[in-house]
C-alpha atoms as a PDB file:
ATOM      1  CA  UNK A   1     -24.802 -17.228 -16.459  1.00  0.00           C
ATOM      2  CA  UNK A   2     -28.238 -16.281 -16.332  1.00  0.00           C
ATOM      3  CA  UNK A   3     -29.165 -13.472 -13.848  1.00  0.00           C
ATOM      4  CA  UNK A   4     -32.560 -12.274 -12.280  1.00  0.00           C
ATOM      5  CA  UNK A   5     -32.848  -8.418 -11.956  1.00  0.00           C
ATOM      6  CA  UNK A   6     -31.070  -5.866 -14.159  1.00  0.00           C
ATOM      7  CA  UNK A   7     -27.956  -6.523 -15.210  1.00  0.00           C
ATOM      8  CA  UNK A   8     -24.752  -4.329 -14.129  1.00  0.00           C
ATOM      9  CA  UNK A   9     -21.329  -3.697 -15.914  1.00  0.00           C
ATOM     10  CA  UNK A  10     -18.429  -4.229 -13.468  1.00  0.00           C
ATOM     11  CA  UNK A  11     -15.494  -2.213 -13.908  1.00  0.00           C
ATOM     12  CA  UNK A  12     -12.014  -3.769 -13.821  1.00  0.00           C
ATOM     13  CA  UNK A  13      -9.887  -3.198 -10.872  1.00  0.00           C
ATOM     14  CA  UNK A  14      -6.816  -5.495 -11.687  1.00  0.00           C
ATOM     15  CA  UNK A  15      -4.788  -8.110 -13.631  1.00  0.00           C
ATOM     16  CA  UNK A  16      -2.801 -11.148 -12.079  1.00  0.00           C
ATOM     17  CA  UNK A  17       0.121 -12.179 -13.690  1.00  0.00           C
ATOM     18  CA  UNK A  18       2.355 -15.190 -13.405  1.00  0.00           C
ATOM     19  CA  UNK A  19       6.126 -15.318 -13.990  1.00  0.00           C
ATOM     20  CA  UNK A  20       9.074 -17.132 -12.899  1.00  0.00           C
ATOM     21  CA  UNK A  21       6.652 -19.197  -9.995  1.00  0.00           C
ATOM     22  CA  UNK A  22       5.211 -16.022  -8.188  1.00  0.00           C
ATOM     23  CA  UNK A  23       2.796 -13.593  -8.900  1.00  0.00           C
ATOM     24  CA  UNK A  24       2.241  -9.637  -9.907  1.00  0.00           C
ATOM     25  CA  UNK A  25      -0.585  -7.414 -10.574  1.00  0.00           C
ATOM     26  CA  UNK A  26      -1.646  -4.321 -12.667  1.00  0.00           C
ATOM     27  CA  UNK A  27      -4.252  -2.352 -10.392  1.00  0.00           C
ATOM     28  CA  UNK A  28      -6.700   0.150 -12.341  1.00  0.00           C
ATOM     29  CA  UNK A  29      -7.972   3.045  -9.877  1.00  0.00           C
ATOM     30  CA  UNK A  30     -11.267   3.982 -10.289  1.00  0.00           C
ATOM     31  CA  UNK A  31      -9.982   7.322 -12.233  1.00  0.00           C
ATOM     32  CA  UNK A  32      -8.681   4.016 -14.040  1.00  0.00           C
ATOM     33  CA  UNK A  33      -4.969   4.836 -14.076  1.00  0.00           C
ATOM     34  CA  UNK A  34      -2.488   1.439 -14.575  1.00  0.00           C
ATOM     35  CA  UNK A  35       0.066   0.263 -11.582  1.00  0.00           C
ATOM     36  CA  UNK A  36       2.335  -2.475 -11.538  1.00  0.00           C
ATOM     37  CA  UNK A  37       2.952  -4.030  -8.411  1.00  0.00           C
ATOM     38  CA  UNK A  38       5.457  -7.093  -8.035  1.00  0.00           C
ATOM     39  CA  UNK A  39       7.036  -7.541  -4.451  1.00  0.00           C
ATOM     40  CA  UNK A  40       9.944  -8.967  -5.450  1.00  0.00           C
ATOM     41  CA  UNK A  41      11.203  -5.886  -7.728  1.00  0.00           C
ATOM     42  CA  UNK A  42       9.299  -3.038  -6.480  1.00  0.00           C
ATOM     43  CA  UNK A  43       9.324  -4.207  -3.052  1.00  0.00           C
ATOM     44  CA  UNK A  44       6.252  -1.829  -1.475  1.00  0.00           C
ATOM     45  CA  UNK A  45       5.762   0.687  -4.207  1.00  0.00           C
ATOM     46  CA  UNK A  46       3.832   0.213  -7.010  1.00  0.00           C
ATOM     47  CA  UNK A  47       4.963   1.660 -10.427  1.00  0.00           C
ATOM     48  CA  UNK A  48       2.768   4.245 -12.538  1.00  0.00           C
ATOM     49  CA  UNK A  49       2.426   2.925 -16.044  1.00  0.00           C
ATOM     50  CA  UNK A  50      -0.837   5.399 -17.234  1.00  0.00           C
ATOM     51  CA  UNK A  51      -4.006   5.730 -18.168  1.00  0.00           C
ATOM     52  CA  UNK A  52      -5.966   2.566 -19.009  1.00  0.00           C
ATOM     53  CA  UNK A  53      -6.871   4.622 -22.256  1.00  0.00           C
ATOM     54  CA  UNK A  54      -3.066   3.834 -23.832  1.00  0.00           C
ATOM     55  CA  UNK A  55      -3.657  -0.183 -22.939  1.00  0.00           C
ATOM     56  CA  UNK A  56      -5.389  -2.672 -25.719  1.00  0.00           C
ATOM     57  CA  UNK A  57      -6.624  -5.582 -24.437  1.00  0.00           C
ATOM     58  CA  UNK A  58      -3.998  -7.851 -26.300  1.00  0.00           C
ATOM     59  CA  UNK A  59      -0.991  -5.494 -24.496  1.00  0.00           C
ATOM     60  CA  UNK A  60      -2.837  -6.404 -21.192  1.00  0.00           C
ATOM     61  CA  UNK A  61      -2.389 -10.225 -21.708  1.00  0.00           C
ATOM     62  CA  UNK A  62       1.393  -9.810 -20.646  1.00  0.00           C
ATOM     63  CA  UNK A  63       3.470  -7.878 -19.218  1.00  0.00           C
ATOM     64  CA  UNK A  64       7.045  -8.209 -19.170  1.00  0.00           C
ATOM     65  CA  UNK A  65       7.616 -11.769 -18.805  1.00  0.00           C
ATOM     66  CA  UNK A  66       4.227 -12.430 -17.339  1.00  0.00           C
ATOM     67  CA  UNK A  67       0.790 -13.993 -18.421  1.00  0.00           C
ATOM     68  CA  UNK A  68      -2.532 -13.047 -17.381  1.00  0.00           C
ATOM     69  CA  UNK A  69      -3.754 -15.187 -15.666  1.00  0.00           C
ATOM     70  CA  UNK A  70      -7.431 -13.773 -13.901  1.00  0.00           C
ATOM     71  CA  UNK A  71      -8.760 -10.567 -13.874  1.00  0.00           C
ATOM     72  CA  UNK A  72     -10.523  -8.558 -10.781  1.00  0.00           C
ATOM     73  CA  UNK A  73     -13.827  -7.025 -11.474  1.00  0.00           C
ATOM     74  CA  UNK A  74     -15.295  -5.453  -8.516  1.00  0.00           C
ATOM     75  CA  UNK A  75     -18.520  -3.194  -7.459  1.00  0.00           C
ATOM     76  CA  UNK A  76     -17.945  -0.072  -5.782  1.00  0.00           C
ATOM     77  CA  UNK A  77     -19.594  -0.270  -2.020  1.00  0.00           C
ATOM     78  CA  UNK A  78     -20.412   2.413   0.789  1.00  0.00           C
ATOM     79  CA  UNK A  79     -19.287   0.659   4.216  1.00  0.00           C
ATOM     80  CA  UNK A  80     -20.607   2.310   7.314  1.00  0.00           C
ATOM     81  CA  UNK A  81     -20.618   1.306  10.434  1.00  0.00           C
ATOM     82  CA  UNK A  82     -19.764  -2.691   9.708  1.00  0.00           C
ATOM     83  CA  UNK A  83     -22.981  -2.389   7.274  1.00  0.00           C
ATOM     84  CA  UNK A  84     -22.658  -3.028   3.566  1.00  0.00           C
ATOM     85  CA  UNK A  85     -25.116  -0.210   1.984  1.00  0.00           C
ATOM     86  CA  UNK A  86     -25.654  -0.003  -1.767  1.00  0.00           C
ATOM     87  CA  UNK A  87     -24.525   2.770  -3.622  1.00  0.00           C
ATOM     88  CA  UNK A  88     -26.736   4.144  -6.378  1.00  0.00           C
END
């Protein structure tokens, strides 16, 4: 994709998985710790698994019987008020 302007890294936030015809997620804070979250066997808690640092890319394809399938890249973003502001 060809963008106009400077360009900007996004940081990963998260990992959807698929298994067994529903759907779980790894969730990276921004101090980019690892959670699992899959309602069906943690219910409403997620599940510390550590820093992103101990993760390869290839170990973050699966995860127990799971496959990646999309990834969630997002910028962070001051809201105030209802207003969107950029933060710099």
């Amino acid at each position: 994709m060809q963008a106009h302007g400077p360009s900007i890294t996004l940081p990963l936030k998260g990992i959807i998985y698929i298994s067994n015809h529903h759907f779980s997620i790894h969730i990276i804070t921004s101090q980019k710790e690892v959670w699992f979250h899959d309602g069906i066997t943690t219910g409403p808690i997620c599940i510390y698994e550590g820093p992103l640092s101990n993760f390869s890319d290839k170990t973050l394809q699966k995860h127990n019987n799971g496959l990646a399938i999309g990834a969630i890249y997002a910028k962070k973003l001051e809201v105030d008020f209802g207003y969107i502001h950029r933060v710099t």
